[in-house]
Protein backbone atom coordinates (compact mmCIF):
# COMPACT_ATOMS: atom_id res chain seq x y z
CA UNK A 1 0.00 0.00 0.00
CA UNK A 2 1.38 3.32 -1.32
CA UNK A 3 0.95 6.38 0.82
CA UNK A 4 -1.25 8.69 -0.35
CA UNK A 5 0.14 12.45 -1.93
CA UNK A 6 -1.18 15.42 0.34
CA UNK A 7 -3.44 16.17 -3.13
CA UNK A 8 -4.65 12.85 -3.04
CA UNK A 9 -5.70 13.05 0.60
CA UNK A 10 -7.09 16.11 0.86
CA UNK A 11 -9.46 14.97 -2.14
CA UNK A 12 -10.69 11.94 0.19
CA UNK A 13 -11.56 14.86 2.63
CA UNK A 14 -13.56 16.91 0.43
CA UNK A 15 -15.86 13.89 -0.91
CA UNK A 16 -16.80 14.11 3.03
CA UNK A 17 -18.46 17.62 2.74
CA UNK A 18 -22.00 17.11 3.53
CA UNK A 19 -21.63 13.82 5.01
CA UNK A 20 -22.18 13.13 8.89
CA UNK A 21 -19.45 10.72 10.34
CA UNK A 22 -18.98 9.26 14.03
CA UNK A 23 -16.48 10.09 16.63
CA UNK A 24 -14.36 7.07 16.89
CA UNK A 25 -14.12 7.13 21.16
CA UNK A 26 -18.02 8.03 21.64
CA UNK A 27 -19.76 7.40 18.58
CA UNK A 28 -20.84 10.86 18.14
CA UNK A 29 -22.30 11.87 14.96
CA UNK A 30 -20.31 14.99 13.28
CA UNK A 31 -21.60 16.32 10.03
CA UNK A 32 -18.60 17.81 7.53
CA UNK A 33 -20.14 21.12 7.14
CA UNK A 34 -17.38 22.53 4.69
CA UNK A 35 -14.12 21.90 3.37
CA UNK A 36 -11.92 24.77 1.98
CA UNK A 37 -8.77 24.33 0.17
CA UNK A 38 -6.89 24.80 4.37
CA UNK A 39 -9.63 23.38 6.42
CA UNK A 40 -12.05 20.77 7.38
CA UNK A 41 -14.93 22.20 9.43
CA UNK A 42 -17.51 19.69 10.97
CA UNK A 43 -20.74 20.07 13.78
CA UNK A 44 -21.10 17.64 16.44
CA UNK A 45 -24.54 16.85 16.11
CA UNK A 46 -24.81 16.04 19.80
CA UNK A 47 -22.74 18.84 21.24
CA UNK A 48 -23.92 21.36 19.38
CA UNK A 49 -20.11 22.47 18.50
CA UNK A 50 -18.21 23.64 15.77
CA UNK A 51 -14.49 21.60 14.94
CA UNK A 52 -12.34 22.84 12.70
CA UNK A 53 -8.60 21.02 11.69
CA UNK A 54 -6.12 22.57 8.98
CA UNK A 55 -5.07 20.39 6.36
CA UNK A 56 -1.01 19.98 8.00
CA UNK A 57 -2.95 18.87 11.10
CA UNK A 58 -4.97 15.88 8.76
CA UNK A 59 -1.52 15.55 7.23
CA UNK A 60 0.34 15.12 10.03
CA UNK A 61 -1.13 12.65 11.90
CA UNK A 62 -1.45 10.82 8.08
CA UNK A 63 1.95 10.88 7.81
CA UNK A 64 2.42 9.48 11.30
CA UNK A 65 -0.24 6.81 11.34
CA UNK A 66 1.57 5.93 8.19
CA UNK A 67 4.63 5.87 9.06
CA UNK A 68 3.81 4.12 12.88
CA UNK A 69 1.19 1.37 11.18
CA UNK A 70 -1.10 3.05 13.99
CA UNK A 71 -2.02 6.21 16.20
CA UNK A 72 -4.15 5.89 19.71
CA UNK A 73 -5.47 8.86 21.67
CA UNK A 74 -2.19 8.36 23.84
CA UNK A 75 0.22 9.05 20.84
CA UNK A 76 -1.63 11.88 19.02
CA UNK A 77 0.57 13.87 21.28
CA UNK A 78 3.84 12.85 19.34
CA UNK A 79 2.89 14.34 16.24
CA UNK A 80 4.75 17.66 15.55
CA UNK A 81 2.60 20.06 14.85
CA UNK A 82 -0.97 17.63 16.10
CA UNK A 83 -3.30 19.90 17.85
CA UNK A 84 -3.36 19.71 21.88
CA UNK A 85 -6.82 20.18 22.51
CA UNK A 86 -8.46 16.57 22.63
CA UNK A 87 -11.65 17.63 21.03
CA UNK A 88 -9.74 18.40 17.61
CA UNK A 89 -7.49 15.21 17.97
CA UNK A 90 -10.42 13.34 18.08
CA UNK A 91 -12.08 14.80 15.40
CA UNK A 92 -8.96 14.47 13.43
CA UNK A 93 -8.73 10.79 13.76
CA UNK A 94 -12.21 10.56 13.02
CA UNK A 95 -12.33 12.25 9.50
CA UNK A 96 -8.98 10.17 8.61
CA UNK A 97 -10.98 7.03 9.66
CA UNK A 98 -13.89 8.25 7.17
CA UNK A 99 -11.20 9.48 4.22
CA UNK A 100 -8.66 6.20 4.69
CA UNK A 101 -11.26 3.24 4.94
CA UNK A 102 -9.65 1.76 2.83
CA UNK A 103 -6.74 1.84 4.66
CA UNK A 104 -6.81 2.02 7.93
CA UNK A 105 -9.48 0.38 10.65
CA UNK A 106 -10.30 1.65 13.65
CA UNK A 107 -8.91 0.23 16.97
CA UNK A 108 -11.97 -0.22 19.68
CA UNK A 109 -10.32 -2.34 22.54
CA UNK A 110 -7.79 0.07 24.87
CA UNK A 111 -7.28 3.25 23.92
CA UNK A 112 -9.51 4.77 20.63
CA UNK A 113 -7.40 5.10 17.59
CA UNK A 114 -6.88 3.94 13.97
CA UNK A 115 -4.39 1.44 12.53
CA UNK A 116 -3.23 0.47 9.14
CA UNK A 117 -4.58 -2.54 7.48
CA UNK A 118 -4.91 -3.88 3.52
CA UNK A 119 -8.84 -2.84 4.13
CA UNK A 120 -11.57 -3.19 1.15
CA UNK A 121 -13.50 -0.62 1.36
């Protein structure tokens, strides 16, 4: 499995816009409300809030999850650059899980996160 270019990613993450996805630690439902050519916005559904990510953010923990074969909660920390707030690390891991199904699964015993797999989608 070839890693995807940033161009090719950040075409995965538009096809979200419109689209409601899930959290990957609660299940909550977040609906992509737009996707610029810098940004990814998205509205939890149940928490009535706004999350936004720039695209080296989505990159970043790409590249790491890549590189790693797989990124928990705990290690979203190590990625230079990965945002501190938890909220936005979440919802991070959560559009990558929507955008890379076909490469990486998400992890649901231990800590949340995503790992790399040869996935069908």
């Amino acid at each position: 499995m070839k890693m995807l270019s940033e161009g090719e990613l950040w075409d995965r993450v538009r096809g979200l816009e419109g689209k409601t996805i899930e959290t990957i630690r609660y299940h909550e439902p977040v609906k992509i409300t737009q996707v610029t050519h810098t940004t990814v916005g998205g509205f939890n559904l149940k928490r009535k809030k706004s999350r936004s990510a720039n695209f080296d953010e989505v990159y970043g923990v790409y590249s790491f999850l890549f590189r790693e074969k797989r990124i928990t909660s705990d290690e979203r920390g190590l990625v230079p650059g990965h945002p501190k707030h938890r909220g936005n690390g979440f919802y991070i891991l959560a559009v990558l899980a929507e955008a890379i199904s076909d490469q990486a699964k998400i992890i649901q015993k231990g800590k949340a996160g995503l790992k790399m797999c040869s996935c069908t989608a």
